[in-house]
PDB file of N, CA and C in Angstrom:
ATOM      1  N   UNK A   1     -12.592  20.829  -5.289  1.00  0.00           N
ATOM      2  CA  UNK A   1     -12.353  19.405  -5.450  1.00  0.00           C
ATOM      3  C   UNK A   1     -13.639  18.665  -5.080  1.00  0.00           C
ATOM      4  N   UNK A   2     -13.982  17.908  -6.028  1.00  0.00           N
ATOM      5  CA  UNK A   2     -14.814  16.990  -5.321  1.00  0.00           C
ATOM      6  C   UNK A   2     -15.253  16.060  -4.237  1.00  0.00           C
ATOM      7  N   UNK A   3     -15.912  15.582  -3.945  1.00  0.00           N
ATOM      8  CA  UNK A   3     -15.668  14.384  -2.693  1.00  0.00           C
ATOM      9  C   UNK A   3     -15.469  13.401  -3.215  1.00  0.00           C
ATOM     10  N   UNK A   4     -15.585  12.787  -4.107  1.00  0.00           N
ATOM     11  CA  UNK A   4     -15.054  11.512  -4.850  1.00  0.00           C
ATOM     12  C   UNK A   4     -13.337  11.947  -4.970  1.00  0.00           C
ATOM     13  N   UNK A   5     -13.234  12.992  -5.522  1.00  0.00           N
ATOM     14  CA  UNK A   5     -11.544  12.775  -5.662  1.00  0.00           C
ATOM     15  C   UNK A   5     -10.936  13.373  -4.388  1.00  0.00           C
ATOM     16  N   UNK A   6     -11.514  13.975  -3.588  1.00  0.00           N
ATOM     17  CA  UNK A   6     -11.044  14.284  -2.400  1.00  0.00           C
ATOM     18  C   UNK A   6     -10.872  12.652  -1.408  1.00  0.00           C
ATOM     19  N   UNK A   7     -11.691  12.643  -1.201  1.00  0.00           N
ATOM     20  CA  UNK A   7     -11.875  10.436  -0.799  1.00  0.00           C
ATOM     21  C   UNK A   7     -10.471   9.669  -1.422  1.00  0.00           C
ATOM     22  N   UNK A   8     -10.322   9.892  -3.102  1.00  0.00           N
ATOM     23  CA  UNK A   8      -9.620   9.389  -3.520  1.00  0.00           C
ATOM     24  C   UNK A   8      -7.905   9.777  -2.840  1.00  0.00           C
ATOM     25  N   UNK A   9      -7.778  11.604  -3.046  1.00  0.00           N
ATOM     26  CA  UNK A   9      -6.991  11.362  -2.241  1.00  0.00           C
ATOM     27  C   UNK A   9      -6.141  11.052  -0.934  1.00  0.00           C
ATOM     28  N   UNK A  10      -7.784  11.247   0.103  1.00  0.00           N
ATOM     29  CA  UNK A  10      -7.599  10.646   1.553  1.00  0.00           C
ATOM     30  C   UNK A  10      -6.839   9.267   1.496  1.00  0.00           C
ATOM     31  N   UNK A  11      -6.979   8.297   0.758  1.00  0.00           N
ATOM     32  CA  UNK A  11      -7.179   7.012   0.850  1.00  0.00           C
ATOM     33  C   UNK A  11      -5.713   6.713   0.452  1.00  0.00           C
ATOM     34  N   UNK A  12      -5.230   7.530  -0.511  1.00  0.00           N
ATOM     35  CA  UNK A  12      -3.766   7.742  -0.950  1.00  0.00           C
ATOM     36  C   UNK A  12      -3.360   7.873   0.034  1.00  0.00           C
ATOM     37  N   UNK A  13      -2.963   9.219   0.955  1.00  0.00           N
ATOM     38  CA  UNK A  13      -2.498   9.343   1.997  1.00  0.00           C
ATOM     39  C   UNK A  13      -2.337   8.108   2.595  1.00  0.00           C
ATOM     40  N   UNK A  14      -3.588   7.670   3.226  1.00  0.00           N
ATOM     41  CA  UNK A  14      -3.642   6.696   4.018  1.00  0.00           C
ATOM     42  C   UNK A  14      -2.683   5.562   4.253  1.00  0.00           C
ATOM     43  N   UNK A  15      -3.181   5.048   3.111  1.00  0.00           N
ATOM     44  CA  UNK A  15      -2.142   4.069   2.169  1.00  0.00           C
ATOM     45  C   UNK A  15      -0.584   4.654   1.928  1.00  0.00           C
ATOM     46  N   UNK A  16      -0.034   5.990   1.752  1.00  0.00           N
ATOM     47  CA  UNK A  16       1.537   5.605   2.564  1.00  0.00           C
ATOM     48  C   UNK A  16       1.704   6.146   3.566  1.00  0.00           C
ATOM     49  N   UNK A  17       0.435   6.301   4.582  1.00  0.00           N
ATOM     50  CA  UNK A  17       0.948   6.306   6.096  1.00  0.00           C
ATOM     51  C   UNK A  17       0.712   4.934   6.535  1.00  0.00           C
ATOM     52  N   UNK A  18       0.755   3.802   5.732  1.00  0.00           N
ATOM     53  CA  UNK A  18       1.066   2.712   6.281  1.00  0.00           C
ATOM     54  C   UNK A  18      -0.510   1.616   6.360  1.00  0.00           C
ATOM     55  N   UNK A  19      -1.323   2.077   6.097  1.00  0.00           N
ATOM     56  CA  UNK A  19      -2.762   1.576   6.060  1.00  0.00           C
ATOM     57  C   UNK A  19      -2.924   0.890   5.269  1.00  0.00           C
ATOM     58  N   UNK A  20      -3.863  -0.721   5.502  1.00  0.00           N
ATOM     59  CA  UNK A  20      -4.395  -1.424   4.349  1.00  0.00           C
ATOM     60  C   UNK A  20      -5.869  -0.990   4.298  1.00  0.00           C
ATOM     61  N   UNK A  21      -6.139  -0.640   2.994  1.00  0.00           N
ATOM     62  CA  UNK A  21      -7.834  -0.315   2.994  1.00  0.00           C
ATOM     63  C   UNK A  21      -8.420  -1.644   2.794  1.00  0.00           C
ATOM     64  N   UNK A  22      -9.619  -1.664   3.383  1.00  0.00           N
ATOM     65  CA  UNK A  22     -10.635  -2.555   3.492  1.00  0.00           C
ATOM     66  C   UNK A  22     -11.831  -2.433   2.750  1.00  0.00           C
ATOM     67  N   UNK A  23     -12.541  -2.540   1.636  1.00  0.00           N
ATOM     68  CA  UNK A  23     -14.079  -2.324   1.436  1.00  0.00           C
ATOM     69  C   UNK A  23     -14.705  -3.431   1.661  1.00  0.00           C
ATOM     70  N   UNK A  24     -15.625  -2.927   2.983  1.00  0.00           N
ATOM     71  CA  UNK A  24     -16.399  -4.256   3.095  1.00  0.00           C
ATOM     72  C   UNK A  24     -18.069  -3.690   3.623  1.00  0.00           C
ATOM     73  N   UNK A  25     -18.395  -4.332   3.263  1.00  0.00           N
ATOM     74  CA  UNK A  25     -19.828  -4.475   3.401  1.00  0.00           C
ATOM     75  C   UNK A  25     -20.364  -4.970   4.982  1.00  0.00           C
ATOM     76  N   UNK A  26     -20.698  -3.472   5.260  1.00  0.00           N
ATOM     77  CA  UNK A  26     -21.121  -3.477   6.949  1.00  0.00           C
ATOM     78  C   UNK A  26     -22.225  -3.159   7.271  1.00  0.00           C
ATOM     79  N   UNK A  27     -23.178  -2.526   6.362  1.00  0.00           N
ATOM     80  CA  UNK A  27     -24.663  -2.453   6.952  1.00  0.00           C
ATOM     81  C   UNK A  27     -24.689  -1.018   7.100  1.00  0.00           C
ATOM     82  N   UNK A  28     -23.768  -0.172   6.971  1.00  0.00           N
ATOM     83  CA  UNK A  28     -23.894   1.084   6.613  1.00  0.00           C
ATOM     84  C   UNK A  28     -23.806   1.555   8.148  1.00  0.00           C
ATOM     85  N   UNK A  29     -22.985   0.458   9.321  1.00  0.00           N
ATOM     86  CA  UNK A  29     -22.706   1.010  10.521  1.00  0.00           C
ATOM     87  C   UNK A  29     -21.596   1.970  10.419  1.00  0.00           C
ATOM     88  N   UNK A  30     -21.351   1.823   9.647  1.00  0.00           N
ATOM     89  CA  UNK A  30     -19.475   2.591   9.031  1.00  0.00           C
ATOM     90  C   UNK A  30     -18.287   2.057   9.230  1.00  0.00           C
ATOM     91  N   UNK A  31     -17.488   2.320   9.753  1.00  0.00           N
ATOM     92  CA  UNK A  31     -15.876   2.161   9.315  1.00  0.00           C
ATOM     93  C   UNK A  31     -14.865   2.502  10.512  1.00  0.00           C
ATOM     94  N   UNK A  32     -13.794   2.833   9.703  1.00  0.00           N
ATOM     95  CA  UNK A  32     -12.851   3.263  10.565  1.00  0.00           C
ATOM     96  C   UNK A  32     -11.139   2.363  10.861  1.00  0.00           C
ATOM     97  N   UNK A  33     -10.252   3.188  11.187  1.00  0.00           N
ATOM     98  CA  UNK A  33      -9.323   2.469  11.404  1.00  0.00           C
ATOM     99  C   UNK A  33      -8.994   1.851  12.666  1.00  0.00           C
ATOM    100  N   UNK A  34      -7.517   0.837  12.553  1.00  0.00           N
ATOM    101  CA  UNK A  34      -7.111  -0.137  13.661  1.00  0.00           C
ATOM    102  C   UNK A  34      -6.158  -0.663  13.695  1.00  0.00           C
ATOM    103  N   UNK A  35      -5.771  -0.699  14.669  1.00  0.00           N
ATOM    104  CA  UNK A  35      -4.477  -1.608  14.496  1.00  0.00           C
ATOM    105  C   UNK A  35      -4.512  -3.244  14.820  1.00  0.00           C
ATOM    106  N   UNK A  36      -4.261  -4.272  13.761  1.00  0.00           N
ATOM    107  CA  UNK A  36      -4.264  -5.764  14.555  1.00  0.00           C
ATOM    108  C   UNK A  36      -3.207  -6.541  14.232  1.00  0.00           C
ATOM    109  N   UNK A  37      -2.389  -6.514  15.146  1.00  0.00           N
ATOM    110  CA  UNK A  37      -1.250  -7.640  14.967  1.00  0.00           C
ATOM    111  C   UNK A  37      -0.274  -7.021  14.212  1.00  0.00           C
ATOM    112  N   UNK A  38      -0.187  -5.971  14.603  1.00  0.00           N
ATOM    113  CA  UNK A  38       1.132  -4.962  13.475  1.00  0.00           C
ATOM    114  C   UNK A  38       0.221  -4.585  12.456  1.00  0.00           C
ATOM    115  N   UNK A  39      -0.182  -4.779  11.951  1.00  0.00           N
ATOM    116  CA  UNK A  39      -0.760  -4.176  10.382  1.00  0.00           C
ATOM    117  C   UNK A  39      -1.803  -2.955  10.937  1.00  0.00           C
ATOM    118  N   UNK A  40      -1.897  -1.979  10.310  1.00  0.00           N
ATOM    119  CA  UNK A  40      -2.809  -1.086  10.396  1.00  0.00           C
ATOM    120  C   UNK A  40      -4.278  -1.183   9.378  1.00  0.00           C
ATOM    121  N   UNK A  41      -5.111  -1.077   9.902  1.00  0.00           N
ATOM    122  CA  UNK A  41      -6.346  -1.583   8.813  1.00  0.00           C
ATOM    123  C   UNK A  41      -7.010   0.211   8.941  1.00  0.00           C
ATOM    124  N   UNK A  42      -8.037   0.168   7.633  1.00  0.00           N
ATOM    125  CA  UNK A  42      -8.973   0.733   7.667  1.00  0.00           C
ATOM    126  C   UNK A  42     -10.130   0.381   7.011  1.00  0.00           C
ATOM    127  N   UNK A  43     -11.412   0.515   7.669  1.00  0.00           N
ATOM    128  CA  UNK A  43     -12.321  -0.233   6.908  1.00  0.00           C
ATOM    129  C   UNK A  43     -13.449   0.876   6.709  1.00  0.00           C
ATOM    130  N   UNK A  44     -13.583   0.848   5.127  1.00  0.00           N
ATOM    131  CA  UNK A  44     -14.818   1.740   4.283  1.00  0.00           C
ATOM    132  C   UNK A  44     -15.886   0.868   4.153  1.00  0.00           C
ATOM    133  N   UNK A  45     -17.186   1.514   4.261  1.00  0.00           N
ATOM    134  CA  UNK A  45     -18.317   0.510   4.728  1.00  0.00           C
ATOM    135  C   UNK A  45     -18.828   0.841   2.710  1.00  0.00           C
ATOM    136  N   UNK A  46     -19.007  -0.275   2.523  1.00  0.00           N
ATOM    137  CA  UNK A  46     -19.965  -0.054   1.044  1.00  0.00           C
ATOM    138  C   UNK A  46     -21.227   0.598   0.754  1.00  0.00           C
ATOM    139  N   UNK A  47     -21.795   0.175   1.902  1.00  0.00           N
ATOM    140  CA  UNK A  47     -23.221   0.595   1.796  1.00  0.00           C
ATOM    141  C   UNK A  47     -23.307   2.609   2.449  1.00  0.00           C
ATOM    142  N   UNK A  48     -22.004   3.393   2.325  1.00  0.00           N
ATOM    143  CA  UNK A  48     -22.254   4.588   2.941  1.00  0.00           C
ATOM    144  C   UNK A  48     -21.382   5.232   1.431  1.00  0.00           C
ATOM    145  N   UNK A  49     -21.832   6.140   1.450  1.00  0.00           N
ATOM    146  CA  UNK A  49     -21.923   7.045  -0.003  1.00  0.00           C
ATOM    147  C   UNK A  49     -20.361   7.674   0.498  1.00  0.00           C
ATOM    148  N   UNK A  50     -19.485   8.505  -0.898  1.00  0.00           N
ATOM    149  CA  UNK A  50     -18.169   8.626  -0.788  1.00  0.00           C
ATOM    150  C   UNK A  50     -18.050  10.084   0.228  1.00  0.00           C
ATOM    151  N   UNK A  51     -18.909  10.847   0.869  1.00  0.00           N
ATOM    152  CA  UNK A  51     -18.946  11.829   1.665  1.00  0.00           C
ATOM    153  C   UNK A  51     -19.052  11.061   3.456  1.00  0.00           C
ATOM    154  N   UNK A  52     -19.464  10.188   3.275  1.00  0.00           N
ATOM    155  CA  UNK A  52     -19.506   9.775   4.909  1.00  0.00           C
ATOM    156  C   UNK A  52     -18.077   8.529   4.413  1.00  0.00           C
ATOM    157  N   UNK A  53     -17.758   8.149   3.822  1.00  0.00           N
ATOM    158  CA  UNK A  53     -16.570   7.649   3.684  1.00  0.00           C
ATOM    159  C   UNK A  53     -15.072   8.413   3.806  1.00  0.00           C
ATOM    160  N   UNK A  54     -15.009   9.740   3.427  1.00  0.00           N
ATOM    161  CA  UNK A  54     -14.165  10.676   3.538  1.00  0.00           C
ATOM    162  C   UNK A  54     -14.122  11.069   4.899  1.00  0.00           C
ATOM    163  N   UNK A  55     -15.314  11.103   5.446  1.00  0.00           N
ATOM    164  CA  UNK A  55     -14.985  11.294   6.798  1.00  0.00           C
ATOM    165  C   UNK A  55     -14.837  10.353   7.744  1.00  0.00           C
ATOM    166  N   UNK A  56     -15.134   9.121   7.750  1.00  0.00           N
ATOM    167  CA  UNK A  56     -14.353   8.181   8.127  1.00  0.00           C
ATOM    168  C   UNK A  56     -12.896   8.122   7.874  1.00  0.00           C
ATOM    169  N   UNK A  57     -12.241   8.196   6.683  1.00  0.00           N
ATOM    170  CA  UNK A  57     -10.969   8.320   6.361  1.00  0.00           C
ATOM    171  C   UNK A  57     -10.089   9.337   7.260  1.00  0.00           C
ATOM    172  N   UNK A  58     -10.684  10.828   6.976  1.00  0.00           N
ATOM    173  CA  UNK A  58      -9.935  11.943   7.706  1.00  0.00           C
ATOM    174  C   UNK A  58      -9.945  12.012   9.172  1.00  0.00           C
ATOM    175  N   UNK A  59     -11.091  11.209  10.029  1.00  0.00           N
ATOM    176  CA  UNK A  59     -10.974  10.509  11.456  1.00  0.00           C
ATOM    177  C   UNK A  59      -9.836   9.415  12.027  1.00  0.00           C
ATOM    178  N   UNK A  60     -10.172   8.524  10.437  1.00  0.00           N
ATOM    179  CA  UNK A  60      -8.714   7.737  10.996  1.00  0.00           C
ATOM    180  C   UNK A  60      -7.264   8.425  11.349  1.00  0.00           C
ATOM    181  N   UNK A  61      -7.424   9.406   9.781  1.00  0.00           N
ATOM    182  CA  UNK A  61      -5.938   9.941   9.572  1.00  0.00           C
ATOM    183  C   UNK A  61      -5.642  10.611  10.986  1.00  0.00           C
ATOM    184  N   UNK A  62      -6.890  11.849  11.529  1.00  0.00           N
ATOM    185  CA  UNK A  62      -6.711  13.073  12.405  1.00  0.00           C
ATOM    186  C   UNK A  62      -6.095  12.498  13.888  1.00  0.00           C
ATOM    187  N   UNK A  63      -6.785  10.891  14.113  1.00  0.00           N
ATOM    188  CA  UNK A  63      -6.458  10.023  15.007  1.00  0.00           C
ATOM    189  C   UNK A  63      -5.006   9.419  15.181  1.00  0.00           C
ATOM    190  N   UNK A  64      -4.492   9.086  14.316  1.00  0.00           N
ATOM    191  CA  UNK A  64      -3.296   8.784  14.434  1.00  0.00           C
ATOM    192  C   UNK A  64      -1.964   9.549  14.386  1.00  0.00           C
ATOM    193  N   UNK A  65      -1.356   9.447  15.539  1.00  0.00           N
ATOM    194  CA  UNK A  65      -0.624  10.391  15.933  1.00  0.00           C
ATOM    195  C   UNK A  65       0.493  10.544  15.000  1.00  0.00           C
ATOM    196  N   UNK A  66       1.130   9.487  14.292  1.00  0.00           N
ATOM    197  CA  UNK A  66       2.155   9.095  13.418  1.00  0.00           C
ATOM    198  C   UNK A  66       1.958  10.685  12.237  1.00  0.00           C
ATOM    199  N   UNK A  67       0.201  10.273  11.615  1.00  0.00           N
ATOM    200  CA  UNK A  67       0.069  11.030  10.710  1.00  0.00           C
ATOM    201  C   UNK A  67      -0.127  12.671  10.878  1.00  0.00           C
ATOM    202  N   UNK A  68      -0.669  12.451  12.627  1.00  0.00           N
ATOM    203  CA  UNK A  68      -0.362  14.143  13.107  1.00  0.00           C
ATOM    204  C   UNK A  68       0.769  14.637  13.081  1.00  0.00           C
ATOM    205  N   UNK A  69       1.803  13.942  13.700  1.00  0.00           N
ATOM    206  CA  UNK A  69       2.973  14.717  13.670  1.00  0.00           C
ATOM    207  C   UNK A  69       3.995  14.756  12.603  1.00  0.00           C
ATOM    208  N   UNK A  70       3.692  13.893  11.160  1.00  0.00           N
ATOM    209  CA  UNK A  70       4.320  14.350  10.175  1.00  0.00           C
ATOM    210  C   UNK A  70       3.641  15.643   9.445  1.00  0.00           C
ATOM    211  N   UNK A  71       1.945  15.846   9.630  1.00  0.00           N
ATOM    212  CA  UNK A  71       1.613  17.392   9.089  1.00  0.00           C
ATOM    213  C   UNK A  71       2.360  18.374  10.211  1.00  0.00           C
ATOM    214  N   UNK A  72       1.899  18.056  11.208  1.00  0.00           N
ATOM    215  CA  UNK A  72       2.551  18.860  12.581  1.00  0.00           C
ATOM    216  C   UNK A  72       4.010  20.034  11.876  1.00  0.00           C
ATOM    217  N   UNK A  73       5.062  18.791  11.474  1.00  0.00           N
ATOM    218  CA  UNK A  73       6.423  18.981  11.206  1.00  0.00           C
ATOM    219  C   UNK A  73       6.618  19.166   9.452  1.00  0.00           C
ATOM    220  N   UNK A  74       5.309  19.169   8.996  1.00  0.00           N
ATOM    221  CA  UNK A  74       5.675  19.414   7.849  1.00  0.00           C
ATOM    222  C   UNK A  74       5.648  21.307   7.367  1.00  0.00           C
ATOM    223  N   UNK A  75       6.233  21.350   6.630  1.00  0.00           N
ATOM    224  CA  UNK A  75       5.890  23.198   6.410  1.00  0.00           C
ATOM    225  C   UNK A  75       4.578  23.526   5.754  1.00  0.00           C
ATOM    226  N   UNK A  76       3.797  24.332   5.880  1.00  0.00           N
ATOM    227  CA  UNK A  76       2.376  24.665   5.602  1.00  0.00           C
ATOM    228  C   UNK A  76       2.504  25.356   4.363  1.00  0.00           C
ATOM    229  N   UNK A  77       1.480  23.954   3.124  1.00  0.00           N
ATOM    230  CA  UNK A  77       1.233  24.970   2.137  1.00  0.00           C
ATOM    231  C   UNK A  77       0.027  24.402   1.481  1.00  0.00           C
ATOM    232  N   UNK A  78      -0.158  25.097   0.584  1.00  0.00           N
ATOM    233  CA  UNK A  78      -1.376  24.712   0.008  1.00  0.00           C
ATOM    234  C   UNK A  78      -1.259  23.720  -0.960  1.00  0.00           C
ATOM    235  N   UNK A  79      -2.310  22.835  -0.766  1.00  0.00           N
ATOM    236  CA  UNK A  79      -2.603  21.532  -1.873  1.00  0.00           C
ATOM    237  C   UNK A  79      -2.915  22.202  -3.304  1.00  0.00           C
ATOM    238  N   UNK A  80      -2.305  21.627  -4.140  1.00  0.00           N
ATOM    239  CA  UNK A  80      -2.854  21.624  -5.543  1.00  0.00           C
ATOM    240  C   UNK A  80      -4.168  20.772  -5.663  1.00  0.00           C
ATOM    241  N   UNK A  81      -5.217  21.863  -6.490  1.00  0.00           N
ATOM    242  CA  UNK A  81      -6.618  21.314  -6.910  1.00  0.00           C
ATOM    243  C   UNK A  81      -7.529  21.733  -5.236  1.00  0.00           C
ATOM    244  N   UNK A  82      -6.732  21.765  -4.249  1.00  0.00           N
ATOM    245  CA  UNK A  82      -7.894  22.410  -2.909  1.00  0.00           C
ATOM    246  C   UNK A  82      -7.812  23.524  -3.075  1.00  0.00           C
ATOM    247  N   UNK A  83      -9.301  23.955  -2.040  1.00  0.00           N
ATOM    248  CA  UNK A  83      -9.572  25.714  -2.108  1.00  0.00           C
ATOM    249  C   UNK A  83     -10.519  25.717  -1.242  1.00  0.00           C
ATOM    250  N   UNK A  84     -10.275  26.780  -0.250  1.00  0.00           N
ATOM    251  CA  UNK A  84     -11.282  27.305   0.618  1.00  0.00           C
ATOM    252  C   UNK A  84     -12.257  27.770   0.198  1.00  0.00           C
ATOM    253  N   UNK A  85     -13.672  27.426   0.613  1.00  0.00           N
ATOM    254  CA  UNK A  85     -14.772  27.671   0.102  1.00  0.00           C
ATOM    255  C   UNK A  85     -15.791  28.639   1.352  1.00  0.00           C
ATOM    256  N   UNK A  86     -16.467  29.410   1.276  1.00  0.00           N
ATOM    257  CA  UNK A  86     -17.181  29.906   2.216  1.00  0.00           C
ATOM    258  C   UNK A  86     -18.018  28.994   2.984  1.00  0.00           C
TER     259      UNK A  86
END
């Protein structure tokens, strides 16, 4: 899978674990998620290419406990279109 469609589908996730995505233009300090006032945010920096954006994304996700413990409790299988690579 690529990192563009891998990104793409981080961001999916994201978005129904409850996240509003943000693209905003930060100076290439980066990103990251938050919580303000009930709403959950995450913010993708524009100026950082879709590989340091993915990992911003999968930090938010790995961070939030909500989204840990539904993989936690989910049964283990493999994604369609992923593959372990050496």
């Amino acid at each position: 899978m690529h990192t563009v469609d891998a990104l793409q589908a981080a961001l999916e996730l994201a978005q129904r674990a409850g996240y509003e995505i943000r693209n905003e233009w930060l100076g290439g300090s980066g990103g990251g998620g938050c919580e303000l006032n009930g709403r959950r945010l995450l913010f993708l920096d524009l100026a950082q290419g879709p590989q340091e954006q993915l990992e911003i994304v999968l930090d938010a996700l790995r961070r939030d406990p909500r989204v840990s413990a539904a993989f936690a409790s989910a049964p283990a299988q493999a994604s369609p279109g992923l593959r372990k690579t050496a």
